[in-house]
C-alpha atoms as a PDB file:
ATOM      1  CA  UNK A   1      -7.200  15.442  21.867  1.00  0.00           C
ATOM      2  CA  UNK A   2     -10.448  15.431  23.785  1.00  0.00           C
ATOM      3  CA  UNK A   3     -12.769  14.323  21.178  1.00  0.00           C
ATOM      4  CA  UNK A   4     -14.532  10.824  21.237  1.00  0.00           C
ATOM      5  CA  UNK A   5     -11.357   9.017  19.482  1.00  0.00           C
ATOM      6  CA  UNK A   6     -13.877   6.087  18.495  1.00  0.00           C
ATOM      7  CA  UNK A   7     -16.442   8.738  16.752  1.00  0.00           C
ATOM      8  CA  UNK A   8     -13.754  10.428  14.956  1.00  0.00           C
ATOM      9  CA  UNK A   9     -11.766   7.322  13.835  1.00  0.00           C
ATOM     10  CA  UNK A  10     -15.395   6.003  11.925  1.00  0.00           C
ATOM     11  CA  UNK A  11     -15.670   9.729  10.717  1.00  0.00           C
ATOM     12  CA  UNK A  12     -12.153   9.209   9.013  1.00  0.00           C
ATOM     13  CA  UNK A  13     -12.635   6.069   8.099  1.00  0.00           C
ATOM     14  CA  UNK A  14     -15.457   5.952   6.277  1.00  0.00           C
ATOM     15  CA  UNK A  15     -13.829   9.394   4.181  1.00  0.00           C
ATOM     16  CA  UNK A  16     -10.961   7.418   3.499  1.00  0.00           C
ATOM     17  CA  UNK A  17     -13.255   5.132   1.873  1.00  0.00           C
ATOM     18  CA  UNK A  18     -14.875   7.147  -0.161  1.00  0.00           C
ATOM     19  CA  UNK A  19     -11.884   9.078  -1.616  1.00  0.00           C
ATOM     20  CA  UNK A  20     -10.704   5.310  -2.487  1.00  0.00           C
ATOM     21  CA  UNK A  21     -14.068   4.967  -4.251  1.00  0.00           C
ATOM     22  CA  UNK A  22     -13.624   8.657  -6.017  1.00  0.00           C
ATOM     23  CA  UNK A  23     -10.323   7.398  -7.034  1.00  0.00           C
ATOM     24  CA  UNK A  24     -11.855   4.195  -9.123  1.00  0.00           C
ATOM     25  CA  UNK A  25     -14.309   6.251 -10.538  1.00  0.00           C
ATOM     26  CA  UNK A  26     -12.351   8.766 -12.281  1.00  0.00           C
ATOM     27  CA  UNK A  27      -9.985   5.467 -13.494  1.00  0.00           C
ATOM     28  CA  UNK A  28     -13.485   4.640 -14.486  1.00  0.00           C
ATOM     29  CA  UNK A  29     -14.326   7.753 -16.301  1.00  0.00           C
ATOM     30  CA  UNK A  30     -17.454   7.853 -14.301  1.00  0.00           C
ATOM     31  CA  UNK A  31     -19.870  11.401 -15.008  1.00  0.00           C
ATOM     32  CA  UNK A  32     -18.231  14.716 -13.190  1.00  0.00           C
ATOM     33  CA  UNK A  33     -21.417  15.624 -11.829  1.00  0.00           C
ATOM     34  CA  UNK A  34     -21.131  11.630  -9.391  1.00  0.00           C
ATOM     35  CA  UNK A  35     -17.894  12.214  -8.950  1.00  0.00           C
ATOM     36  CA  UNK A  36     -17.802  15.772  -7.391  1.00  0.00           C
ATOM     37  CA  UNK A  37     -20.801  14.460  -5.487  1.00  0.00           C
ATOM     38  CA  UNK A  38     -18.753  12.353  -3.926  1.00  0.00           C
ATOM     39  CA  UNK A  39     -16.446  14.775  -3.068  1.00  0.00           C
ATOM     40  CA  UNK A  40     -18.646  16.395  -1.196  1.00  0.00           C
ATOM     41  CA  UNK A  41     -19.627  14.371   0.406  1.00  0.00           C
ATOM     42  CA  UNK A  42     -16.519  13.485   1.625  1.00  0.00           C
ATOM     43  CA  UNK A  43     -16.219  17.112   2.640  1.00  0.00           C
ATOM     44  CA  UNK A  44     -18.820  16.865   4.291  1.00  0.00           C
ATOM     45  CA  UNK A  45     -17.460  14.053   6.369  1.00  0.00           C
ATOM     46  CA  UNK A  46     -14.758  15.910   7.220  1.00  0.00           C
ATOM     47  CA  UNK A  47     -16.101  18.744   8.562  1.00  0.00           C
ATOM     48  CA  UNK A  48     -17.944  17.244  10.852  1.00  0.00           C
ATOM     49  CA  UNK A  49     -14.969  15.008  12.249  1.00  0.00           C
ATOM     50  CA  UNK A  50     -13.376  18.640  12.286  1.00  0.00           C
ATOM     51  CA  UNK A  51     -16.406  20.254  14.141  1.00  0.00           C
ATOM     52  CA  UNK A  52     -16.500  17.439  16.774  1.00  0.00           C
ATOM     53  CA  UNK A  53     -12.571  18.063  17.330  1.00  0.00           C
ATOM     54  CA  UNK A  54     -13.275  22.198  17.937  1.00  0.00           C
ATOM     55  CA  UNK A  55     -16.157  21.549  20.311  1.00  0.00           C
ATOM     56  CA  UNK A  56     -14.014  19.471  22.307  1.00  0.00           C
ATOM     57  CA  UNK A  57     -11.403  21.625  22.006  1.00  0.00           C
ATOM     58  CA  UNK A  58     -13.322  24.792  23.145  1.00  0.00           C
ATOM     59  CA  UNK A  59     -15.315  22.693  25.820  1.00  0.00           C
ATOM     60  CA  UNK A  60     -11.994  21.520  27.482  1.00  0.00           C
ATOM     61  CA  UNK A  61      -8.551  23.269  26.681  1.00  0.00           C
ATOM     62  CA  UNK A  62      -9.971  26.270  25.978  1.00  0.00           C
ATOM     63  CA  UNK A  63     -12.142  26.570  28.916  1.00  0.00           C
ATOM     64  CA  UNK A  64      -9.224  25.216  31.174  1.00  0.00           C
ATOM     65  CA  UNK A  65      -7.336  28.194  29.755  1.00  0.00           C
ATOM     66  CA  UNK A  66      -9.394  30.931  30.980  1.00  0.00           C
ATOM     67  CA  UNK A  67      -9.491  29.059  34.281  1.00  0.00           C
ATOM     68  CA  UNK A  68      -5.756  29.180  34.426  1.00  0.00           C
ATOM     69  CA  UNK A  69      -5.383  32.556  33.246  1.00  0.00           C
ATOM     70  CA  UNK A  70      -3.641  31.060  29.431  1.00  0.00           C
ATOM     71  CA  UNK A  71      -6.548  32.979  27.695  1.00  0.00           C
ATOM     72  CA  UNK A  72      -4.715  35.464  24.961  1.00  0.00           C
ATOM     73  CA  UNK A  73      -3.237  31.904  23.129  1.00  0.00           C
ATOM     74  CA  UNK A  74      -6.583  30.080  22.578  1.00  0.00           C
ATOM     75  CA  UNK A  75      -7.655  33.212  21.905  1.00  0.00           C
ATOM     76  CA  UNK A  76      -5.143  34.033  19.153  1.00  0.00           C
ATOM     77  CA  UNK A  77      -5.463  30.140  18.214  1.00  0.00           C
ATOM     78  CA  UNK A  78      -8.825  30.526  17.497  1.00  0.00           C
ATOM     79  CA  UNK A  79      -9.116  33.560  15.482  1.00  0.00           C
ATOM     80  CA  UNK A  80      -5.991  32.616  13.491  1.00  0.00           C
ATOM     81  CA  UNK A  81      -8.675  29.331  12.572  1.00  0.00           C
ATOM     82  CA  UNK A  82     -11.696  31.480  11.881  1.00  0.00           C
ATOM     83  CA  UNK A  83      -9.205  33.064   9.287  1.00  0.00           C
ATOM     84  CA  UNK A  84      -8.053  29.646   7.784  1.00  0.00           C
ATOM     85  CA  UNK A  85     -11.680  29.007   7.626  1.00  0.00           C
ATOM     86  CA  UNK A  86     -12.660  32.627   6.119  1.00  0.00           C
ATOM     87  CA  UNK A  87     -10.171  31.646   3.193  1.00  0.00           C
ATOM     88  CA  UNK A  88     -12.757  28.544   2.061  1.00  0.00           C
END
């Protein structure tokens, strides 16, 4: 992975702390309308750590692939995400 490990690791931290927090409030039968706040927020979160992770990836193994000549796999790689990502 090419992504700044220290920027992601805070990114997934601080998620992992919120879904701990989302967790006490439904044992705390906190309103829906806080808790799927929270949620997205925590989406949120982790799109971004996901976002950082792509540009990397696109800024470094894929562009090393069309140096090499490796370009048809990222390619497929990438449009086979864009589909995961169409299915939201």
């Amino acid at each position: 992975m090419k992504a700044d490990k220290d920027q992601i690791n805070r990114l997934l931290k601080t998620a992992s702390g919120q879904i701990e927090g989302i967790s006490k409030m439904v044992e705390e039968n906190r309103y829906c309308m806080d808790i799927s706040n929270q949620i997205l927020a925590v989406q949120s979160i982790l799109k971004k750590a996901n976002n950082e992770i792509l540009k990397a990836h696109m800024h470094m193994c894929v562009k090393q692939a069309f140096r090499e000549g490796n370009e048809e796999e990222k390619i497929d790689e990438i449009i086979s995400l864009v589909n995961k990502l169409n299915k939201e």
